[in-house]
C-alpha atoms as a PDB file:
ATOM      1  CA  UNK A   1     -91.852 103.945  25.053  1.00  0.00           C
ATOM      2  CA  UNK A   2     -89.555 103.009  22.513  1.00  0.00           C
ATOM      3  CA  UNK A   3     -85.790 104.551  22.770  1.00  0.00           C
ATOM      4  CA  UNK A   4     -83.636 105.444  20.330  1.00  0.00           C
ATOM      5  CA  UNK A   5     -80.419 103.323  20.619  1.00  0.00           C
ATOM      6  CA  UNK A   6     -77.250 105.856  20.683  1.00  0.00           C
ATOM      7  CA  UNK A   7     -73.626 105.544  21.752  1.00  0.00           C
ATOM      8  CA  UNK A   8     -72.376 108.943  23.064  1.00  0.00           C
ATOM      9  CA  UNK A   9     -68.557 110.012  23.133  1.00  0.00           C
ATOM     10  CA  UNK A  10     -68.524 111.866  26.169  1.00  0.00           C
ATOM     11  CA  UNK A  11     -64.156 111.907  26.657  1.00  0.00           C
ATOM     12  CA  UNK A  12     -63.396 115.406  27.900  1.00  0.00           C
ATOM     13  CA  UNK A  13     -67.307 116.278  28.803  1.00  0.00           C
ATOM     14  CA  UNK A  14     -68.244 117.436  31.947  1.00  0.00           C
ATOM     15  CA  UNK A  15     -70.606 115.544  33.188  1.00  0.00           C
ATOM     16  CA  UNK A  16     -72.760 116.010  36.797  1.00  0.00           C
ATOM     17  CA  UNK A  17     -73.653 113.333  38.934  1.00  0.00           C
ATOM     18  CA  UNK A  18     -75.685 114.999  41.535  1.00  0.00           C
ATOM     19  CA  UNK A  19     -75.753 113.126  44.801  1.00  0.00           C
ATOM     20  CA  UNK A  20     -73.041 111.266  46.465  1.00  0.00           C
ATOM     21  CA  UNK A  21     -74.697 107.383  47.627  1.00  0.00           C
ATOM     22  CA  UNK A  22     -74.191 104.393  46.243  1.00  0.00           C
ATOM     23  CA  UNK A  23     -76.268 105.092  42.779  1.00  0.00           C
ATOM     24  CA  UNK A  24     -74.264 108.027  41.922  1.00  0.00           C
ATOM     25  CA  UNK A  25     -70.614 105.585  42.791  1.00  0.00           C
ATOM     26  CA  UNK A  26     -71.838 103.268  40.171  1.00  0.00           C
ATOM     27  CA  UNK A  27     -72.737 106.349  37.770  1.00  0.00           C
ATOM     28  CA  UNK A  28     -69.904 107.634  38.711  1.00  0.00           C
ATOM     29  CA  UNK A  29     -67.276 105.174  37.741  1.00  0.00           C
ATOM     30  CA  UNK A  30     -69.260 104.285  34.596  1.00  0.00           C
ATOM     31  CA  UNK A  31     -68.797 107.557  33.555  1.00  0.00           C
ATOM     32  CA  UNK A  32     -65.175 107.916  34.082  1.00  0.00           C
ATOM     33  CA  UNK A  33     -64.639 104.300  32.642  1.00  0.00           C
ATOM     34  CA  UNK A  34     -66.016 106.634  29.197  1.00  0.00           C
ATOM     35  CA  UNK A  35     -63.603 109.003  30.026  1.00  0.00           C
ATOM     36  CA  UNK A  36     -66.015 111.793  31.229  1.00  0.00           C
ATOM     37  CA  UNK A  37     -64.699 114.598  33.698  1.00  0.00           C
ATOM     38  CA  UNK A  38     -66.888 114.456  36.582  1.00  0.00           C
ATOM     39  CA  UNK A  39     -68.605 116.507  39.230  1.00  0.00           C
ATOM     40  CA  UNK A  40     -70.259 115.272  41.756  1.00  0.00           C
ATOM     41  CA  UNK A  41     -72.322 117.070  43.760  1.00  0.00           C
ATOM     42  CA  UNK A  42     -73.231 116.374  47.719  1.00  0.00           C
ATOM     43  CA  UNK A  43     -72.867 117.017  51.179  1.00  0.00           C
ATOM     44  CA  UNK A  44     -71.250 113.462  51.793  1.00  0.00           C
ATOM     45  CA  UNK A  45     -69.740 111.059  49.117  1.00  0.00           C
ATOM     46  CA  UNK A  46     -69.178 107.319  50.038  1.00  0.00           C
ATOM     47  CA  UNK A  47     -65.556 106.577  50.852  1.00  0.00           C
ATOM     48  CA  UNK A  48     -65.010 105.186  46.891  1.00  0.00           C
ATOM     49  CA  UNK A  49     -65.900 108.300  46.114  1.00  0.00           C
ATOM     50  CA  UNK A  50     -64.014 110.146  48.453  1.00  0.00           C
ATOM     51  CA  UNK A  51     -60.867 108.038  47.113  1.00  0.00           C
ATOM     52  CA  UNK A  52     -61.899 108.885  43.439  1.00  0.00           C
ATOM     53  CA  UNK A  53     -61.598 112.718  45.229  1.00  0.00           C
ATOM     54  CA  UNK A  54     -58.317 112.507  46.703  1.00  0.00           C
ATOM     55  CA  UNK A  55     -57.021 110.817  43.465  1.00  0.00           C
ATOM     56  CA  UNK A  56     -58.227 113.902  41.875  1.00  0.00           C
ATOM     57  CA  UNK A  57     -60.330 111.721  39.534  1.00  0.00           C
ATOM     58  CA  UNK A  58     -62.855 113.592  40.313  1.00  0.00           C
ATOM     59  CA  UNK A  59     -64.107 117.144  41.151  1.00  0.00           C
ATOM     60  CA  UNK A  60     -66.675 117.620  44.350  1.00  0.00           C
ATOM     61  CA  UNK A  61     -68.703 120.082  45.241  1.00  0.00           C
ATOM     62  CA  UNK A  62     -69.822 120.017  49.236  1.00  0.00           C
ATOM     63  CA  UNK A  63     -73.393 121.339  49.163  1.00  0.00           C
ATOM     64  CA  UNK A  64     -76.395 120.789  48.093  1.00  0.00           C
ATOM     65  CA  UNK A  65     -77.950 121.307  44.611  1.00  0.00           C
ATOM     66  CA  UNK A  66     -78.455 124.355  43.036  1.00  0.00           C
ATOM     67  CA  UNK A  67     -79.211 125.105  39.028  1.00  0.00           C
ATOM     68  CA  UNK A  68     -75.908 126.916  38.954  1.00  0.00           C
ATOM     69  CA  UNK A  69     -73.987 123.551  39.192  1.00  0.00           C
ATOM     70  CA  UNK A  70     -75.705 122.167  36.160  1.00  0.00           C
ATOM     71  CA  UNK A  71     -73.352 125.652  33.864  1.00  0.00           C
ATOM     72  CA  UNK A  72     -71.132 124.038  31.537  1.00  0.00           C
ATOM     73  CA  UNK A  73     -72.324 120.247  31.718  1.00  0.00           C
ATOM     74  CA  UNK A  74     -72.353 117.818  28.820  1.00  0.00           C
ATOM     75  CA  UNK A  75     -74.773 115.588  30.648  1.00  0.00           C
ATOM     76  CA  UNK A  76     -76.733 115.359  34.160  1.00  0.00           C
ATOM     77  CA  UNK A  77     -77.458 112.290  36.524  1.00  0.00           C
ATOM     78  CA  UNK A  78     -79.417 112.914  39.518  1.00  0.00           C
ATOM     79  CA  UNK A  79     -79.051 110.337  42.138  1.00  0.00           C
ATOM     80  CA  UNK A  80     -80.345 112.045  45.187  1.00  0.00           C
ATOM     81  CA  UNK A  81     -82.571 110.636  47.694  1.00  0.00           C
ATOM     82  CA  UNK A  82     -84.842 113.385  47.657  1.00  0.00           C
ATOM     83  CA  UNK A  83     -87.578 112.881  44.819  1.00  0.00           C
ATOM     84  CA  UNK A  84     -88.229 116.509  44.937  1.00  0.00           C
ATOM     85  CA  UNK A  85     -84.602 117.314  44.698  1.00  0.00           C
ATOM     86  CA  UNK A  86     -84.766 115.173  41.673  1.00  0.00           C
ATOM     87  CA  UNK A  87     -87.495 116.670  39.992  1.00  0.00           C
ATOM     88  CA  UNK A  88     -85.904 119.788  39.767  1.00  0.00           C
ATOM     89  CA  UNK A  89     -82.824 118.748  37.922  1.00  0.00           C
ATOM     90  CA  UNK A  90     -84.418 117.291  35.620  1.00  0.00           C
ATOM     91  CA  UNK A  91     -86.504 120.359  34.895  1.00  0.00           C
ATOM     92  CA  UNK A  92     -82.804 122.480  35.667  1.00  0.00           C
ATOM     93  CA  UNK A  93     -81.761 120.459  32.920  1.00  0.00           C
ATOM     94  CA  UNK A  94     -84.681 120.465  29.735  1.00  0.00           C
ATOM     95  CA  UNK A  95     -84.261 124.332  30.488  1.00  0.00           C
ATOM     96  CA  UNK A  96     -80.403 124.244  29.658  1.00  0.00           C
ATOM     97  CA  UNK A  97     -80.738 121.889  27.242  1.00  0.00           C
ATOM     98  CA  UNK A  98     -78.510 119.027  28.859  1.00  0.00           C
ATOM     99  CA  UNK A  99     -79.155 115.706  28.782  1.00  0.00           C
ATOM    100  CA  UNK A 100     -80.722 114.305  31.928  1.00  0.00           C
ATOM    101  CA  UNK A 101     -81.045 110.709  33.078  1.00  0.00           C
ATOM    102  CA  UNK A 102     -82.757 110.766  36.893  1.00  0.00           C
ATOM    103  CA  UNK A 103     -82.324 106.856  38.479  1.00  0.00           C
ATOM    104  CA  UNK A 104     -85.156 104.885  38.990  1.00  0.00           C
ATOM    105  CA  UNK A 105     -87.498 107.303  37.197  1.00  0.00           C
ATOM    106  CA  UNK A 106     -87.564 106.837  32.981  1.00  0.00           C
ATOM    107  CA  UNK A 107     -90.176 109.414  33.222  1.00  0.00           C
ATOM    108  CA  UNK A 108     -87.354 112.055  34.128  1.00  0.00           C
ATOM    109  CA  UNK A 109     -85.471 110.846  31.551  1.00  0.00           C
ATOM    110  CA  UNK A 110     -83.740 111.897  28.109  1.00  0.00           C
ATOM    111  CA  UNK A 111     -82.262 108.515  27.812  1.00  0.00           C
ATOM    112  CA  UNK A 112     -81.799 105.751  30.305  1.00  0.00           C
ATOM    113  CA  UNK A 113     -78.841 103.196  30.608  1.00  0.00           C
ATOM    114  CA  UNK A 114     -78.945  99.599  29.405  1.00  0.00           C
ATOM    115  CA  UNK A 115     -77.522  96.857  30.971  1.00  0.00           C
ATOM    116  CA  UNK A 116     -73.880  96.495  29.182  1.00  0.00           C
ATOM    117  CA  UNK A 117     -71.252  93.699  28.889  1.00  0.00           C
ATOM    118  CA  UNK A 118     -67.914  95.286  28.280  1.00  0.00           C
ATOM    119  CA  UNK A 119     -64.993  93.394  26.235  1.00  0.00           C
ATOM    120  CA  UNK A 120     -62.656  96.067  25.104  1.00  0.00           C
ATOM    121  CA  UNK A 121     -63.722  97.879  22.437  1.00  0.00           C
ATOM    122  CA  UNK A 122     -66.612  95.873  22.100  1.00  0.00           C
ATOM    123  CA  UNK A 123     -69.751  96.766  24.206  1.00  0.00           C
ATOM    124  CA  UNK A 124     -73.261  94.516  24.571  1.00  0.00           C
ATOM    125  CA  UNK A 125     -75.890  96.559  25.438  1.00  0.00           C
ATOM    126  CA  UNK A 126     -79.551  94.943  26.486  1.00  0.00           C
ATOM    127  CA  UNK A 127     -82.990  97.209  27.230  1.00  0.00           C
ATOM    128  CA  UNK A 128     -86.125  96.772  28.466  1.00  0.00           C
ATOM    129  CA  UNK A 129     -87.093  99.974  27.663  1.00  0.00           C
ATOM    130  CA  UNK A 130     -87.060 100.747  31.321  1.00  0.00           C
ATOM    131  CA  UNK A 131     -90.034  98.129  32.200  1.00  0.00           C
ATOM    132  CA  UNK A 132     -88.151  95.528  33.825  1.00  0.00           C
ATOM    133  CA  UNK A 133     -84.195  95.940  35.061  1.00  0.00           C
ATOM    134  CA  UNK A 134     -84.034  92.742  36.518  1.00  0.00           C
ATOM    135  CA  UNK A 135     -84.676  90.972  33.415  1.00  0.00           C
ATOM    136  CA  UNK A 136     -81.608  93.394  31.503  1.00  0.00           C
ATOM    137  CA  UNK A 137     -79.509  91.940  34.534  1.00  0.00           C
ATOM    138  CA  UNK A 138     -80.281  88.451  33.840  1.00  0.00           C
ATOM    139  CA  UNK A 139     -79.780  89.060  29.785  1.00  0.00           C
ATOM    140  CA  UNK A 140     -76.703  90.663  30.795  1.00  0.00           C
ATOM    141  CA  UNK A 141     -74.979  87.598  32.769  1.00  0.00           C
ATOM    142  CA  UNK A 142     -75.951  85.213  29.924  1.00  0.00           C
ATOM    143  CA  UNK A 143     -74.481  87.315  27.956  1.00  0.00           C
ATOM    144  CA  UNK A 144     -71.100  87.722  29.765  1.00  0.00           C
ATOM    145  CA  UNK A 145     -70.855  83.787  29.409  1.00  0.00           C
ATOM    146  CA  UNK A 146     -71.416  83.949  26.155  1.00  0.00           C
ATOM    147  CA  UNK A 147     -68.769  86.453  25.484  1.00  0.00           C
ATOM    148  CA  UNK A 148     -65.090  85.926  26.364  1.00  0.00           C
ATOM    149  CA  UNK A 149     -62.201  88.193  26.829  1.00  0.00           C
ATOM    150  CA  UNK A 150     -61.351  86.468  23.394  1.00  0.00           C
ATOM    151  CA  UNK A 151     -63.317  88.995  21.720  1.00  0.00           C
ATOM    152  CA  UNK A 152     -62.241  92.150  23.033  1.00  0.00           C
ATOM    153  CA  UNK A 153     -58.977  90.577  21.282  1.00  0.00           C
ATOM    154  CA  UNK A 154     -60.157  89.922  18.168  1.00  0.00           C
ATOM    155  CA  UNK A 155     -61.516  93.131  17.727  1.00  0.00           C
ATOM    156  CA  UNK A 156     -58.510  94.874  18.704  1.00  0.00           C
ATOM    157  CA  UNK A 157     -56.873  92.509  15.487  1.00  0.00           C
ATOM    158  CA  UNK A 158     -59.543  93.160  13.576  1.00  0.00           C
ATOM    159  CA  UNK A 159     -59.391  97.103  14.296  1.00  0.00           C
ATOM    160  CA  UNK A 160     -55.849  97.073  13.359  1.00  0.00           C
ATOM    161  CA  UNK A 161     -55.804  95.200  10.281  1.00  0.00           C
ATOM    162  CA  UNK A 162     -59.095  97.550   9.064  1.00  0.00           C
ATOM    163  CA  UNK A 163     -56.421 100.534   8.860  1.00  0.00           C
ATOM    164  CA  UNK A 164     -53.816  98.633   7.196  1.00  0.00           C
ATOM    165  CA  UNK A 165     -56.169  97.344   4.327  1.00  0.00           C
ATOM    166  CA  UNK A 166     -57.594 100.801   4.508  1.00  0.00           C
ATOM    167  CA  UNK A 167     -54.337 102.531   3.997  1.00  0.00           C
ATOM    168  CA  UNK A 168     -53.479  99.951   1.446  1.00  0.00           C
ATOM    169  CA  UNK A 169     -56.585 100.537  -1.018  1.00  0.00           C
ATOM    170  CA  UNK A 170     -58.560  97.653  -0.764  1.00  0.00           C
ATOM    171  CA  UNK A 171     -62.232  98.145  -2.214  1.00  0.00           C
ATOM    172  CA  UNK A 172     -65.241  97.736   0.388  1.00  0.00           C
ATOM    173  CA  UNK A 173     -66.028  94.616  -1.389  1.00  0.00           C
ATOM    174  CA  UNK A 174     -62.447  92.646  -0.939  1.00  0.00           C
ATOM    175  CA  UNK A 175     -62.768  94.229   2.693  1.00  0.00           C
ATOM    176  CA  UNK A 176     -66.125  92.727   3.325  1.00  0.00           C
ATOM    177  CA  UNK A 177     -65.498  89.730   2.009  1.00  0.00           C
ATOM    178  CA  UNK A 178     -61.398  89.461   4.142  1.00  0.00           C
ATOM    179  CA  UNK A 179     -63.309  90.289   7.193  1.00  0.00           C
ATOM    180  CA  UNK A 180     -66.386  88.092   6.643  1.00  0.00           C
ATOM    181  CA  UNK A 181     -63.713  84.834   6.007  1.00  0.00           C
ATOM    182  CA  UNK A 182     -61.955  85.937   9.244  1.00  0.00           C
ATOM    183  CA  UNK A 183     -64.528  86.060  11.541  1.00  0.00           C
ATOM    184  CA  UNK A 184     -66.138  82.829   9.907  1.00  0.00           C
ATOM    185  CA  UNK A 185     -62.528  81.158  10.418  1.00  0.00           C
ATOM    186  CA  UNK A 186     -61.097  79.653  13.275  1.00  0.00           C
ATOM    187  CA  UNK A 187     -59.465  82.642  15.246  1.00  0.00           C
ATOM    188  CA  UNK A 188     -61.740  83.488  18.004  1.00  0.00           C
ATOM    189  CA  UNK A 189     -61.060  79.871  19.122  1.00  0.00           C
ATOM    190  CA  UNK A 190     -57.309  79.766  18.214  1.00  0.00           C
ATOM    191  CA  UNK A 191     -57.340  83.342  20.455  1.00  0.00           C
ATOM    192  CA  UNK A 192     -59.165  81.780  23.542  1.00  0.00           C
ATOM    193  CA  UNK A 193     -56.542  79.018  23.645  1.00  0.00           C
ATOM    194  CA  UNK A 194     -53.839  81.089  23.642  1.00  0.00           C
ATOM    195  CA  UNK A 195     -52.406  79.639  20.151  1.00  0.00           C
ATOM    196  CA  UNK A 196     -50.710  82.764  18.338  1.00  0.00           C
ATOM    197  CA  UNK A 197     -49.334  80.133  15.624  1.00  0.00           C
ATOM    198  CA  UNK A 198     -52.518  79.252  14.866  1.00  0.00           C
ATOM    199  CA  UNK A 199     -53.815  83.343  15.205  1.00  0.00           C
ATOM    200  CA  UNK A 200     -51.309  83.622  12.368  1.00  0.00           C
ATOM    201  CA  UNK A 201     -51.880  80.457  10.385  1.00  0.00           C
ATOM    202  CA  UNK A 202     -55.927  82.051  10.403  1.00  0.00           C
ATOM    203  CA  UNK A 203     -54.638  85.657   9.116  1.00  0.00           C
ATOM    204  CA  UNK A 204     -52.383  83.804   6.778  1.00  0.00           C
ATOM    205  CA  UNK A 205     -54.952  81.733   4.948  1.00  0.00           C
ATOM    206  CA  UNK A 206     -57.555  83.909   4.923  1.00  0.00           C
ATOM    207  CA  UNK A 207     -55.157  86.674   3.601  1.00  0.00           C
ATOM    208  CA  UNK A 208     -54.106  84.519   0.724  1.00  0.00           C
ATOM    209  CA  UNK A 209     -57.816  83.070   0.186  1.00  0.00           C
ATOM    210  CA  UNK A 210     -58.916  87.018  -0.585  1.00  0.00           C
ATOM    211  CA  UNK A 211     -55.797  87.919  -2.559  1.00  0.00           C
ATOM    212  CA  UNK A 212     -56.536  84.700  -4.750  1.00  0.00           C
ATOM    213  CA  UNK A 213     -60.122  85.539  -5.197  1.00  0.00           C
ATOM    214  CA  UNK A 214     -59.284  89.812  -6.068  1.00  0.00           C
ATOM    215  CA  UNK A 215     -57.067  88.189  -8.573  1.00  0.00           C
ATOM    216  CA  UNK A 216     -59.653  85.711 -10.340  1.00  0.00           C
ATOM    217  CA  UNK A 217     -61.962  88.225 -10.042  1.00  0.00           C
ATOM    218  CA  UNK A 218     -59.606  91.020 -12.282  1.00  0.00           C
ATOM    219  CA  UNK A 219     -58.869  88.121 -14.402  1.00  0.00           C
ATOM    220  CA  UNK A 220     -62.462  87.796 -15.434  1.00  0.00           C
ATOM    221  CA  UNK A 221     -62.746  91.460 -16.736  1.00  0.00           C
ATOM    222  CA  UNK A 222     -59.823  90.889 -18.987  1.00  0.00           C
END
Protein backbone atom coordinates (compact mmCIF):
# COMPACT_ATOMS: atom_id res chain seq x y z
CA UNK A 1 0.00 0.00 0.00
CA UNK A 2 1.30 3.22 -0.72
CA UNK A 3 0.56 6.17 2.00
CA UNK A 4 0.04 9.47 1.54
CA UNK A 5 2.78 11.47 3.40
CA UNK A 6 0.94 14.21 5.76
CA UNK A 7 2.01 16.28 8.75
CA UNK A 8 -1.02 16.88 11.05
CA UNK A 9 -1.29 19.92 13.59
CA UNK A 10 -3.00 18.30 16.25
CA UNK A 11 -2.15 21.35 19.30
CA UNK A 12 -5.38 21.64 21.26
CA UNK A 13 -6.99 18.20 19.71
CA UNK A 14 -8.22 15.67 21.77
CA UNK A 15 -6.80 12.82 21.01
CA UNK A 16 -7.58 8.97 22.59
CA UNK A 17 -5.07 6.58 23.30
CA UNK A 18 -7.03 3.62 24.35
CA UNK A 19 -5.10 1.27 26.57
CA UNK A 20 -2.68 2.05 29.23
CA UNK A 21 0.82 -0.48 28.54
CA UNK A 22 3.81 0.36 27.32
CA UNK A 23 2.59 1.03 23.46
CA UNK A 24 0.10 3.51 24.46
CA UNK A 25 3.25 5.43 26.99
CA UNK A 26 5.19 5.81 23.85
CA UNK A 27 1.92 7.05 21.90
CA UNK A 28 1.26 8.81 24.55
CA UNK A 29 4.17 11.09 25.02
CA UNK A 30 4.54 11.42 21.23
CA UNK A 31 1.39 12.88 21.19
CA UNK A 32 1.79 15.37 23.86
CA UNK A 33 5.39 16.19 22.52
CA UNK A 34 2.72 17.61 19.35
CA UNK A 35 0.92 19.27 21.82
CA UNK A 36 -2.26 17.05 21.71
CA UNK A 37 -4.66 16.90 24.86
CA UNK A 38 -4.88 13.40 25.75
CA UNK A 39 -7.15 10.71 27.08
CA UNK A 40 -6.19 7.68 27.86
CA UNK A 41 -8.30 5.09 28.44
CA UNK A 42 -7.68 1.82 30.86
CA UNK A 43 -8.12 0.03 33.88
CA UNK A 44 -4.30 0.39 34.80
CA UNK A 45 -1.73 2.89 33.28
CA UNK A 46 2.08 2.23 33.77
CA UNK A 47 3.56 4.40 36.50
CA UNK A 48 4.91 7.11 33.53
CA UNK A 49 1.65 7.34 32.85
CA UNK A 50 0.30 7.58 36.10
CA UNK A 51 2.96 10.54 36.65
CA UNK A 52 1.80 12.17 33.29
CA UNK A 53 -1.83 11.81 35.45
CA UNK A 54 -0.91 13.37 38.56
CA UNK A 55 0.90 16.16 36.57
CA UNK A 56 -2.42 16.66 35.06
CA UNK A 57 -0.78 16.21 31.63
CA UNK A 58 -3.10 14.04 30.98
CA UNK A 59 -6.80 13.04 31.41
CA UNK A 60 -7.68 9.14 32.42
CA UNK A 61 -10.47 7.36 32.25
CA UNK A 62 -10.51 3.99 34.67
CA UNK A 63 -12.53 1.48 32.64
CA UNK A 64 -12.63 -0.23 29.90
CA UNK A 65 -13.56 0.83 26.32
CA UNK A 66 -16.70 1.85 25.24
CA UNK A 67 -17.71 3.88 21.77
CA UNK A 68 -18.82 6.71 24.00
CA UNK A 69 -15.13 7.57 24.84
CA UNK A 70 -14.22 7.96 21.23
CA UNK A 71 -17.23 11.68 21.40
CA UNK A 72 -15.27 14.62 20.69
CA UNK A 73 -11.80 13.07 19.53
CA UNK A 74 -9.52 14.52 16.89
CA UNK A 75 -7.77 11.22 16.51
CA UNK A 76 -7.83 7.48 18.02
CA UNK A 77 -4.89 5.02 18.95
CA UNK A 78 -5.80 1.73 20.19
CA UNK A 79 -3.12 0.02 22.06
CA UNK A 80 -4.96 -2.65 23.91
CA UNK A 81 -3.95 -6.12 24.30
CA UNK A 82 -7.10 -7.46 23.30
CA UNK A 83 -7.25 -7.86 19.35
CA UNK A 84 -10.93 -7.93 19.60
CA UNK A 85 -10.99 -4.88 21.74
CA UNK A 86 -9.03 -3.41 18.96
CA UNK A 87 -11.10 -4.25 16.21
CA UNK A 88 -13.84 -2.46 17.48
CA UNK A 89 -12.25 0.92 17.75
CA UNK A 90 -11.22 0.93 14.77
CA UNK A 91 -14.67 0.21 13.40
CA UNK A 92 -15.98 2.86 16.57
CA UNK A 93 -13.87 5.10 14.76
CA UNK A 94 -14.57 4.85 10.50
CA UNK A 95 -18.25 5.24 11.93
CA UNK A 96 -17.41 8.71 13.62
CA UNK A 97 -15.25 9.64 11.17
CA UNK A 98 -11.95 9.94 13.36
CA UNK A 99 -8.83 9.04 12.40
CA UNK A 100 -7.67 5.67 13.69
CA UNK A 101 -4.18 4.21 13.85
CA UNK A 102 -4.46 0.51 15.79
CA UNK A 103 -0.50 -0.69 16.70
CA UNK A 104 0.88 -3.45 15.07
CA UNK A 105 -2.02 -3.80 12.62
CA UNK A 106 -1.71 -1.27 9.22
CA UNK A 107 -4.75 -3.07 8.21
CA UNK A 108 -6.74 -1.11 11.03
CA UNK A 109 -5.26 1.78 9.99
CA UNK A 110 -6.05 5.41 8.52
CA UNK A 111 -2.45 6.27 8.67
CA UNK A 112 0.43 4.68 10.48
CA UNK A 113 3.54 6.41 12.13
CA UNK A 114 7.00 6.58 10.59
CA UNK A 115 10.02 6.32 12.26
CA UNK A 116 11.06 10.18 13.02
CA UNK A 117 14.31 12.00 13.97
CA UNK A 118 13.42 15.16 15.77
CA UNK A 119 15.79 18.42 15.66
CA UNK A 120 13.61 21.29 16.61
CA UNK A 121 11.54 22.39 14.15
CA UNK A 122 12.91 20.11 11.83
CA UNK A 123 11.47 16.50 11.70
CA UNK A 124 12.97 13.27 9.51
CA UNK A 125 10.47 10.99 8.89
CA UNK A 126 11.34 7.30 7.24
CA UNK A 127 8.45 4.51 6.07
CA UNK A 128 8.29 1.27 5.06
CA UNK A 129 4.93 1.47 4.33
CA UNK A 130 4.30 -0.69 7.32
CA UNK A 131 6.29 -3.88 5.80
CA UNK A 132 9.27 -3.81 7.82
CA UNK A 133 9.70 -1.49 11.25
CA UNK A 134 12.91 -2.72 12.00
CA UNK A 135 14.42 -1.52 8.92
CA UNK A 136 12.60 2.37 9.66
CA UNK A 137 14.55 1.88 13.08
CA UNK A 138 17.78 1.24 11.55
CA UNK A 139 17.16 4.25 8.78
CA UNK A 140 16.25 6.20 11.68
CA UNK A 141 19.66 5.87 13.81
CA UNK A 142 21.70 6.57 10.64
CA UNK A 143 19.88 9.22 10.32
CA UNK A 144 20.22 10.74 13.84
CA UNK A 145 24.11 10.61 13.12
CA UNK A 146 23.74 12.24 10.27
CA UNK A 147 21.80 15.03 11.73
CA UNK A 148 23.09 17.24 14.58
CA UNK A 149 21.47 19.47 17.04
CA UNK A 150 23.22 22.04 14.62
CA UNK A 151 20.29 21.93 12.50
CA UNK A 152 17.46 22.37 14.65
CA UNK A 153 19.61 25.75 15.04
CA UNK A 154 19.91 26.70 11.79
CA UNK A 155 16.48 26.38 11.11
CA UNK A 156 15.41 28.32 13.96
CA UNK A 157 17.96 31.26 12.09
CA UNK A 158 16.72 30.50 9.08
CA UNK A 159 12.91 30.71 10.33
CA UNK A 160 13.63 34.01 11.75
CA UNK A 161 15.37 35.71 9.09
CA UNK A 162 12.37 34.27 6.50
CA UNK A 163 9.98 36.86 8.42
CA UNK A 164 12.31 39.64 8.42
CA UNK A 165 13.01 39.45 4.56
CA UNK A 166 9.34 38.72 4.35
CA UNK A 167 8.29 41.78 6.20
CA UNK A 168 10.91 43.68 4.34
CA UNK A 169 9.63 42.92 0.62
CA UNK A 170 12.06 40.84 -0.82
CA UNK A 171 10.79 39.00 -4.11
CA UNK A 172 10.67 35.01 -3.97
CA UNK A 173 13.51 35.08 -6.31
CA UNK A 174 16.17 37.28 -4.08
CA UNK A 175 14.67 34.98 -1.20
CA UNK A 176 15.48 31.80 -2.98
CA UNK A 177 18.50 32.69 -4.08
CA UNK A 178 19.66 34.47 0.04
CA UNK A 179 18.56 31.20 1.38
CA UNK A 180 20.08 28.88 -1.25
CA UNK A 181 23.78 30.88 -0.61
CA UNK A 182 23.16 30.36 3.15
CA UNK A 183 22.60 26.96 3.39
CA UNK A 184 25.38 26.30 0.65
CA UNK A 185 27.76 28.52 2.99
CA UNK A 186 29.62 27.63 5.86
CA UNK A 187 27.08 28.06 8.84
CA UNK A 188 25.88 24.70 9.73
CA UNK A 189 29.60 24.03 10.47
CA UNK A 190 30.43 27.46 12.03
CA UNK A 191 26.99 26.53 14.30
CA UNK A 192 28.25 22.98 15.36
CA UNK A 193 31.49 24.55 16.62
CA UNK A 194 30.01 26.91 18.57
CA UNK A 195 31.61 29.99 16.50
CA UNK A 196 28.83 32.86 16.59
CA UNK A 197 31.60 35.25 14.92
CA UNK A 198 31.79 33.16 12.26
CA UNK A 199 27.54 32.52 12.35
CA UNK A 200 27.68 36.26 11.71
CA UNK A 201 30.60 36.62 9.34
CA UNK A 202 28.22 33.72 7.13
CA UNK A 203 24.91 36.02 7.45
CA UNK A 204 27.11 38.95 6.72
CA UNK A 205 28.56 37.84 3.42
CA UNK A 206 25.90 36.16 2.15
CA UNK A 207 23.63 39.21 2.99
CA UNK A 208 25.86 41.52 1.07
CA UNK A 209 26.52 38.81 -1.83
CA UNK A 210 22.40 38.99 -2.50
CA UNK A 211 22.09 42.75 -2.01
CA UNK A 212 25.02 43.11 -4.65
CA UNK A 213 23.46 40.75 -7.05
CA UNK A 214 19.42 42.53 -6.58
CA UNK A 215 21.38 45.57 -7.43
CA UNK A 216 23.22 44.35 -10.75
CA UNK A 217 20.31 42.74 -11.54
CA UNK A 218 17.97 46.34 -11.43
CA UNK A 219 20.89 47.83 -13.07
CA UNK A 220 20.45 45.67 -16.11
CA UNK A 221 16.77 46.77 -16.75
CA UNK A 222 17.84 50.35 -16.81
Amino acid sequence: MRYYPICLNITNKRCVVAGGGEVGARKTTTLLDCGARVTVIGRTLLPSLEMLRREDRISHVKADYEPAHLEGAFLVIGATDSHTVNEKIFTDARLRGILVNIADAPQLCDFILPAVVRRGDLLLAVSTGGQSPALASKLRKELESSYGAEYADLLEIMGKLRQQRLSCGFTPEENKRFFTALIESDILRHIGEGNEKGVAACLGEIAALANEAGTSKDKGKD
